[in-house]
Protein backbone atom coordinates (compact mmCIF):
# COMPACT_ATOMS: atom_id res chain seq x y z
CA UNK A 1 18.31 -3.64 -3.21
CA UNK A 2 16.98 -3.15 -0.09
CA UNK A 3 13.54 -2.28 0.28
CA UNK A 4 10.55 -2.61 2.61
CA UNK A 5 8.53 -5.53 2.57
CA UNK A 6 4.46 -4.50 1.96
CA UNK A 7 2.21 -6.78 3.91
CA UNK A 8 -1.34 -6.78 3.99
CA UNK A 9 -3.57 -6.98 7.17
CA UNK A 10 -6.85 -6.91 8.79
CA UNK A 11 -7.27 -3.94 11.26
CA UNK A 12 -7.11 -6.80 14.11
CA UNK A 13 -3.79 -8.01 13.36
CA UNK A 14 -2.32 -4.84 12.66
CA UNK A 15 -3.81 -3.82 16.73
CA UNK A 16 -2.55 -6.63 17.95
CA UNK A 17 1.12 -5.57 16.27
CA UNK A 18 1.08 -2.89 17.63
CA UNK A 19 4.06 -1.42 15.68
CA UNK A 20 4.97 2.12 15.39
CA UNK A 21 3.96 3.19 12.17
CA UNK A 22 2.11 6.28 12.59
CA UNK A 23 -1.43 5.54 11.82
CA UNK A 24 -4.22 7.38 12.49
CA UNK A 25 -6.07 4.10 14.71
CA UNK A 26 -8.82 6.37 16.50
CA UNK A 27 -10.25 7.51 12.55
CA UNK A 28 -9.80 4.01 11.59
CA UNK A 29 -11.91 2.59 14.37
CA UNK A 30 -14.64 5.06 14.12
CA UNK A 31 -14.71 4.81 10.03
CA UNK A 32 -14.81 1.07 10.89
CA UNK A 33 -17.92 1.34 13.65
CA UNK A 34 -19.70 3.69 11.12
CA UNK A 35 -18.81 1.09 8.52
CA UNK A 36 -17.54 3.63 6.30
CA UNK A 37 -14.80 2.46 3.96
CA UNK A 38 -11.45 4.10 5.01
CA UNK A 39 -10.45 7.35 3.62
CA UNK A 40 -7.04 7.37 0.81
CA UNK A 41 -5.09 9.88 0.48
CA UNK A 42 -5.77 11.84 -3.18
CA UNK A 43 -3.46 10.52 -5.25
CA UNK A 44 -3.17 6.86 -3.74
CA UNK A 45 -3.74 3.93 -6.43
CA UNK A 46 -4.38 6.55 -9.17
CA UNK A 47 -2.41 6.69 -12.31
CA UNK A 48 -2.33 8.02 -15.34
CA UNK A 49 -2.08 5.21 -18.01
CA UNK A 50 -2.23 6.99 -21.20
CA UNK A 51 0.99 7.84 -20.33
CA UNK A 52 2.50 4.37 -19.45
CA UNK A 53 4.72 2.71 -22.00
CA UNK A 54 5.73 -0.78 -22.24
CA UNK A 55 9.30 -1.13 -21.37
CA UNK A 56 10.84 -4.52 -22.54
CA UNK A 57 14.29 -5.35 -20.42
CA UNK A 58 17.16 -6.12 -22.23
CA UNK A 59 17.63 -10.22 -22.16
CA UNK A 60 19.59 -11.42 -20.17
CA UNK A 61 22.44 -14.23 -20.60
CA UNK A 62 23.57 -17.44 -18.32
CA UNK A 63 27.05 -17.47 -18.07
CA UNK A 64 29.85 -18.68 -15.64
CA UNK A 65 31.61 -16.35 -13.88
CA UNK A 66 34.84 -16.33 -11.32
CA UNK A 67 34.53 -13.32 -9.17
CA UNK A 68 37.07 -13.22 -6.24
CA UNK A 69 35.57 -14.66 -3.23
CA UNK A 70 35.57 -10.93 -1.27
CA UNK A 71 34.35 -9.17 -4.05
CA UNK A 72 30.80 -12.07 -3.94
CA UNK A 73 30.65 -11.72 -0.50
CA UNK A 74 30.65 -7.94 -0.82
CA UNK A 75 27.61 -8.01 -3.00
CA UNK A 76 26.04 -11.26 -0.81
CA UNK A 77 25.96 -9.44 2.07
CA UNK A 78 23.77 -6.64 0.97
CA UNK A 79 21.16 -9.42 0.27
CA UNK A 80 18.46 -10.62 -2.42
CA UNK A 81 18.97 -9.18 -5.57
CA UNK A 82 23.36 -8.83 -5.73
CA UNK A 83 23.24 -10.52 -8.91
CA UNK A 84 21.23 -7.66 -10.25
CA UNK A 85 23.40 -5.03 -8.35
CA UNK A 86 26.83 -6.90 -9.77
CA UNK A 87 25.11 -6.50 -13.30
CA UNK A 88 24.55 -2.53 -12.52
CA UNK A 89 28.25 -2.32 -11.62
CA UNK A 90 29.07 -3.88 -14.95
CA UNK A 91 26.71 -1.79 -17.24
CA UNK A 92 28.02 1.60 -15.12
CA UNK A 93 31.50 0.72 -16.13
CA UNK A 94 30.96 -0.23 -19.60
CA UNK A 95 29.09 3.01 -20.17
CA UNK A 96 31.76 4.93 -18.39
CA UNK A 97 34.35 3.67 -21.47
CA UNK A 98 31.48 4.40 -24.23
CA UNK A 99 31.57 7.88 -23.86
């Protein structure tokens, strides 16, 4: 799965990256000289846990497996994780014949 790394930052380092990520640096600077803490957007970090449930996964078991070399490099080259993503295949197909 691939997915965007989160990193975390002082205001410095994130200048002195430079990259092109579409914040708002001019609010951020003055917040920062007015030592204000910066502004969230409304629904950032809030959650409603009465409705959370505890999911348990399903256990998992070690096992030896011959895959054809092609088919492991397939799911290799899409990086971290294509054990995971060979499992998914599996399950799909196994509830495709259940019904």
């Amino acid at each position: 799965m691939k997915g965007k790394t989160i990193t975390s930052m002082s205001l410095e380092e994130a200048i002195l990256r430079k990259d092109k990520t579409g914040t708002d640096w001019p609010r951020l600077r003055r917040e920062r000289a007015d030592d204000v803490e910066p502004a969230r957007e409304a629904a950032e970090g809030e959650f409603d846990w009465a409705k959370a449930s505890v999911v348990i996964p399903p256990a998992k078991s070690a096992i030896s497996l011959r895959l054809d070399t092609d088919v492991l490099a397939f799911f290799k080259a899409q990086g971290r994780g294509y054990q995971m993503r060979i499992n998914a295949v599996l399950r799909s197909y196994m509830e495709a014949q259940q019904g």
